[in-house]
Protein backbone atom coordinates (compact mmCIF):
# COMPACT_ATOMS: atom_id res chain seq x y z
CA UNK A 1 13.73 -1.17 5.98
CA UNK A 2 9.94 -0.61 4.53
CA UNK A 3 9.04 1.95 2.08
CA UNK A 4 6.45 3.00 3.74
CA UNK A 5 4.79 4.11 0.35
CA UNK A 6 2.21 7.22 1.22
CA UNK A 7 -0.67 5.90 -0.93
CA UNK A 8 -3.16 2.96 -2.80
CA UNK A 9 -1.30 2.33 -5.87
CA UNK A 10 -4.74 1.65 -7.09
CA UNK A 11 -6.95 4.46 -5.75
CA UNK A 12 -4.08 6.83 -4.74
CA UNK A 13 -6.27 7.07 -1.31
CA UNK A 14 -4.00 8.44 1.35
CA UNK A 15 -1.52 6.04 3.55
CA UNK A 16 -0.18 7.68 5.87
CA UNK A 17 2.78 5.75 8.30
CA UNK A 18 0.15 4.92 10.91
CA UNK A 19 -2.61 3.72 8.49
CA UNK A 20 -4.22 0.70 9.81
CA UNK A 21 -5.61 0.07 6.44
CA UNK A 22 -2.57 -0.27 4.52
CA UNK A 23 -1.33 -3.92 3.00
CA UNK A 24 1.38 -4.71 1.29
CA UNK A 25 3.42 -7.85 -0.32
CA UNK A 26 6.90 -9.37 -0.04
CA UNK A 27 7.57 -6.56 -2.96
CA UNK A 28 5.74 -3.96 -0.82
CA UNK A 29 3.39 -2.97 -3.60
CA UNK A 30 1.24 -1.38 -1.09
CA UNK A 31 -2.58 -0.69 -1.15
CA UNK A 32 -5.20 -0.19 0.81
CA UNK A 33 -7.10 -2.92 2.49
CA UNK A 34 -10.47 -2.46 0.48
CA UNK A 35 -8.80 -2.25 -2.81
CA UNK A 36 -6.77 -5.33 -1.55
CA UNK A 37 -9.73 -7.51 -0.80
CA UNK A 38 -12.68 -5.83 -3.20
CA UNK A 39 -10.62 -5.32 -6.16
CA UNK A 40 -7.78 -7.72 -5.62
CA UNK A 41 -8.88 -10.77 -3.93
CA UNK A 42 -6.47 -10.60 -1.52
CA UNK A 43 -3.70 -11.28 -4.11
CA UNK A 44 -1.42 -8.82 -5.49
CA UNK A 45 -1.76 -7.93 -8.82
CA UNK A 46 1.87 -7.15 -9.43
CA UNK A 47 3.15 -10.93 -7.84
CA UNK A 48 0.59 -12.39 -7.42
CA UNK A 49 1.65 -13.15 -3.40
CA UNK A 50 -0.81 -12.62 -0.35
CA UNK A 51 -1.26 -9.10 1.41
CA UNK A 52 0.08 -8.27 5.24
CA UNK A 53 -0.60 -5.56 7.53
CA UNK A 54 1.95 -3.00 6.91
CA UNK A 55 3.59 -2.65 9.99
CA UNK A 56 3.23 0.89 11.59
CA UNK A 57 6.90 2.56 12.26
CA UNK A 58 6.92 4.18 16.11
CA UNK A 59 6.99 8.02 16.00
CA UNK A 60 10.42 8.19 17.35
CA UNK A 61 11.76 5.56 14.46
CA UNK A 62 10.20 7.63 11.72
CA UNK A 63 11.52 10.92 12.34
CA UNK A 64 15.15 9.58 12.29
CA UNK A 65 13.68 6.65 8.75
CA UNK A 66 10.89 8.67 7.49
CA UNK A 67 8.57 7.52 5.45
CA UNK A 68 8.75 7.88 1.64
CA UNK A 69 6.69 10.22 -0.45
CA UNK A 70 7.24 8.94 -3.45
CA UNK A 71 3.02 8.26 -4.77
CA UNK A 72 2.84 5.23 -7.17
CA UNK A 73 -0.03 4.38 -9.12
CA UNK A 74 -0.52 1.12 -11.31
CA UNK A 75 -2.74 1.45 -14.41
CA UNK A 76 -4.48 -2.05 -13.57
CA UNK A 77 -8.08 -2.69 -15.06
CA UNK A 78 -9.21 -2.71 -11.84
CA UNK A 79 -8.29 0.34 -10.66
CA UNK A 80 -9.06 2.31 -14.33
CA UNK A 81 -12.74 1.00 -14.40
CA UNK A 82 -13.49 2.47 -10.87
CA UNK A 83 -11.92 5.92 -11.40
C-alpha cells in the first residue's frame, strides 16, 4: 500500500492525499509535479525512473489506511539553489 508521503521532498510544498499535483516513482520518492518536470526533468533524482500520478486513496479507504505524515526532504542541488 502507498505512502502517501504529505509533501515535495524538494520544496516541502504541501501534498495532501487528494493532491492532483503529486508524482511519485516505483520507490515513491514523491514530489510535486512542477518540481518533477522544472527541476527534475521528469526523472527522479533518487532512481533515476519516470514520475506517475500518485493515485488519490477514496475517503472511505483512508480513514481505515491513512496517509503518512512522516515530511521528507532531500538536500538535492536543485532544491538548495531555489530555497
Amino acid at each position: 500500500m502507498l505512502l502517501l508521503k504529505p509533501s515535495c521532498e524538494c520544496c516541502d510544498k504541501n501534498l495532501p492525499p487528494e493532491a492532483p499535483d503529486a508524482v511519485i516513482c516505483t520507490y515513491e520518492c514523491t514530489f510535486c509535479a512542477p518540481c518533477a518536470t522544472a527541476r527534475f526533468g521528469g526523472r527522479c533524482p533518487n532512481c533515476g525512473g519516470n514520475f506517475s500520478a500518485r493515485p488519490i486513496r477514496p475517503p472511505a479507504m483512508l480513514a481505515k489506511h491513512p496517509a503518512s505524515t512522516k515530511r521528507v526532504l532531500k538536500p538535492h542541488p536543485e532544491c538548495v539553489a531555489a530555497a
